[in-house]
C-alpha atoms as a PDB file:
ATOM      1  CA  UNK A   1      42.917  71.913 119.926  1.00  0.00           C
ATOM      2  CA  UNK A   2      42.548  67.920 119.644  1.00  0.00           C
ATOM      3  CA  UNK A   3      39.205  67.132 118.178  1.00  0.00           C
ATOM      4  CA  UNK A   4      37.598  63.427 118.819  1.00  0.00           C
ATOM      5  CA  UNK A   5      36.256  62.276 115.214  1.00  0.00           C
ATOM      6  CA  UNK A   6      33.475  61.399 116.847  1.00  0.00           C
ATOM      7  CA  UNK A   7      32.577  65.319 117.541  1.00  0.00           C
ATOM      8  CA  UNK A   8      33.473  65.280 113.472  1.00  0.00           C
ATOM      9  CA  UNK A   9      30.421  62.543 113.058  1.00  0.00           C
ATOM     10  CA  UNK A  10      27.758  63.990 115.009  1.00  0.00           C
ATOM     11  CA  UNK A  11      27.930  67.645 113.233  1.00  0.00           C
ATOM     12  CA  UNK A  12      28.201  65.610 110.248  1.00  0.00           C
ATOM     13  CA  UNK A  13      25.199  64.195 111.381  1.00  0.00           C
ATOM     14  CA  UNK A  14      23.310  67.101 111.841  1.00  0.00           C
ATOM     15  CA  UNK A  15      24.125  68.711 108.400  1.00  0.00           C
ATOM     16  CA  UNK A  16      22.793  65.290 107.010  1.00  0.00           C
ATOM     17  CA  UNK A  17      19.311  65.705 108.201  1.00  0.00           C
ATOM     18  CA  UNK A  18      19.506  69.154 106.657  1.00  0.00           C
ATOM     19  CA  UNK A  19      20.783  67.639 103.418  1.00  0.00           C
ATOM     20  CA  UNK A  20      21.789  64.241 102.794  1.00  0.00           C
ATOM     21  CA  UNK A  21      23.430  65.199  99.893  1.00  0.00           C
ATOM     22  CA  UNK A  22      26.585  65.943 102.336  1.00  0.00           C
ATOM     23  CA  UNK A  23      27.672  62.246 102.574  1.00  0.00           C
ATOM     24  CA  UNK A  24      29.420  60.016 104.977  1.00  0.00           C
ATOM     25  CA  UNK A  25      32.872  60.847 106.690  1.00  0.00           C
ATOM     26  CA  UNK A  26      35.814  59.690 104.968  1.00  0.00           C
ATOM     27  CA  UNK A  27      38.852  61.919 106.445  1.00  0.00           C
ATOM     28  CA  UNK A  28      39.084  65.690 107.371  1.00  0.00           C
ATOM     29  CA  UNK A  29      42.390  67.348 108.223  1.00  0.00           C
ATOM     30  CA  UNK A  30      43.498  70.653 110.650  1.00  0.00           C
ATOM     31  CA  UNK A  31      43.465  74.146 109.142  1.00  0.00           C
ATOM     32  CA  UNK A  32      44.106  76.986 110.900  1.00  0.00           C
ATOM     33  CA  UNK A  33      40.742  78.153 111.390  1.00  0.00           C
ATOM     34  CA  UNK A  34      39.065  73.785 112.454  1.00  0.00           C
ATOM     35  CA  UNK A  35      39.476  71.415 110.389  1.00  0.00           C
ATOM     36  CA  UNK A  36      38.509  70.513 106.343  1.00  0.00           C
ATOM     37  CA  UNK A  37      35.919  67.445 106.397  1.00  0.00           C
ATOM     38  CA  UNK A  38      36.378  65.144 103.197  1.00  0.00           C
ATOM     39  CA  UNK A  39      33.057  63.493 103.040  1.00  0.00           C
ATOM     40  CA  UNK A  40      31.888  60.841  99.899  1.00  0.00           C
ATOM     41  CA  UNK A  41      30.627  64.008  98.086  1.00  0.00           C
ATOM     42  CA  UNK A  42      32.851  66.845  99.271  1.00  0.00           C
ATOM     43  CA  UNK A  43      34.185  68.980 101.745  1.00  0.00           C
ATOM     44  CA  UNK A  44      33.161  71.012 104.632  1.00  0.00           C
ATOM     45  CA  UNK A  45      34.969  73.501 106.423  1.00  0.00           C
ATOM     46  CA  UNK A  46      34.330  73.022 110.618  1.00  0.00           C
ATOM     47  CA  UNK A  47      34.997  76.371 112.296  1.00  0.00           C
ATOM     48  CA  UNK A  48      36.778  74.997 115.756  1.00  0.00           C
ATOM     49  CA  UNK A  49      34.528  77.098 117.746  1.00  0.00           C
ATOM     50  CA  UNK A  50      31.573  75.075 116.533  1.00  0.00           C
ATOM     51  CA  UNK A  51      33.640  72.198 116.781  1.00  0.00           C
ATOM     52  CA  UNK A  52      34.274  72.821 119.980  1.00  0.00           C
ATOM     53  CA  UNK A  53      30.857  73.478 121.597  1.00  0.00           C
ATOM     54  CA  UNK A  54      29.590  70.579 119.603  1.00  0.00           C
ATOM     55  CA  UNK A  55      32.315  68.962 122.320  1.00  0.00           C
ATOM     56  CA  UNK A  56      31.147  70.816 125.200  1.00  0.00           C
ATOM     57  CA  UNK A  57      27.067  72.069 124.647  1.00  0.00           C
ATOM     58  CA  UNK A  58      25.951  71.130 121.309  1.00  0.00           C
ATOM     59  CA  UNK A  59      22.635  72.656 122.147  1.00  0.00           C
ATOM     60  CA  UNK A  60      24.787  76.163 122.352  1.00  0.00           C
ATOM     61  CA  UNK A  61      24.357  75.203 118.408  1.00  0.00           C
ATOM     62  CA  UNK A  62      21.978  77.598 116.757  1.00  0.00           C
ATOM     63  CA  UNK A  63      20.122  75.859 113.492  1.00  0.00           C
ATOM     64  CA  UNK A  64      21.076  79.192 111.527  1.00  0.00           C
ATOM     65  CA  UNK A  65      24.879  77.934 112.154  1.00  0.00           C
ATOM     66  CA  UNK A  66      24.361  74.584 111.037  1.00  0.00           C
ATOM     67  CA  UNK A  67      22.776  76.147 108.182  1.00  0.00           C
ATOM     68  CA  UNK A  68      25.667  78.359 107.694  1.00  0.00           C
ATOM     69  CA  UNK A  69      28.081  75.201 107.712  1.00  0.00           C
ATOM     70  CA  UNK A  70      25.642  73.704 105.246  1.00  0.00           C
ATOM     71  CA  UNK A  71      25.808  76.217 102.772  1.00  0.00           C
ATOM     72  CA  UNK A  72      29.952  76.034 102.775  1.00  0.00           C
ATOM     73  CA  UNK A  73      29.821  72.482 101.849  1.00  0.00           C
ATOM     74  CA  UNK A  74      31.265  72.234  98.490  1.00  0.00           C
ATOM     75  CA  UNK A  75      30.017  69.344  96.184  1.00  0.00           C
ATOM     76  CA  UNK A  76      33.225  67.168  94.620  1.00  0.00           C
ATOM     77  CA  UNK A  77      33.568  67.025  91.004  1.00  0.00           C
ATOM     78  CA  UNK A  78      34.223  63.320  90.014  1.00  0.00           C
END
């Protein structure tokens, strides 16, 4: 699936007001499962379901999955 980076921004978005820590977009890449965000203090896996009713309905977006994608965020080590 093709994914608009602006689809990218607005979960990013919404993980942000849950924890700024997160950071802005810099790049993300496919995986076989959605895509690996690179952010300006780490990464975050995006499941493509998710990423794809963030597309379609993001209201279809629980706040316990947004939490869930919170906690994988993974803090770079500089």
């Amino acid at each position: 699936m093709q994914i608009a980076v602006y689809v990218i921004y607005e979960l990013l978005i919404r993980l942000q007001e849950l924890n700024p820590a997160v950071g802005e977009y810099i790049s993300h890449k496919k995986t076989d499962d959605g895509i690996l965000v690179r952010s300006s203090t780490g990464v975050i896996a995006m499941p493509e379901d998710i990423l794809f009713r963030q597309f379609n309905d993001p209201a279809t977006i629980s706040q316990h999955e947004v939490l869930g994608l919170q906690a994988g965020f993974k803090l770079s080590v500089a």
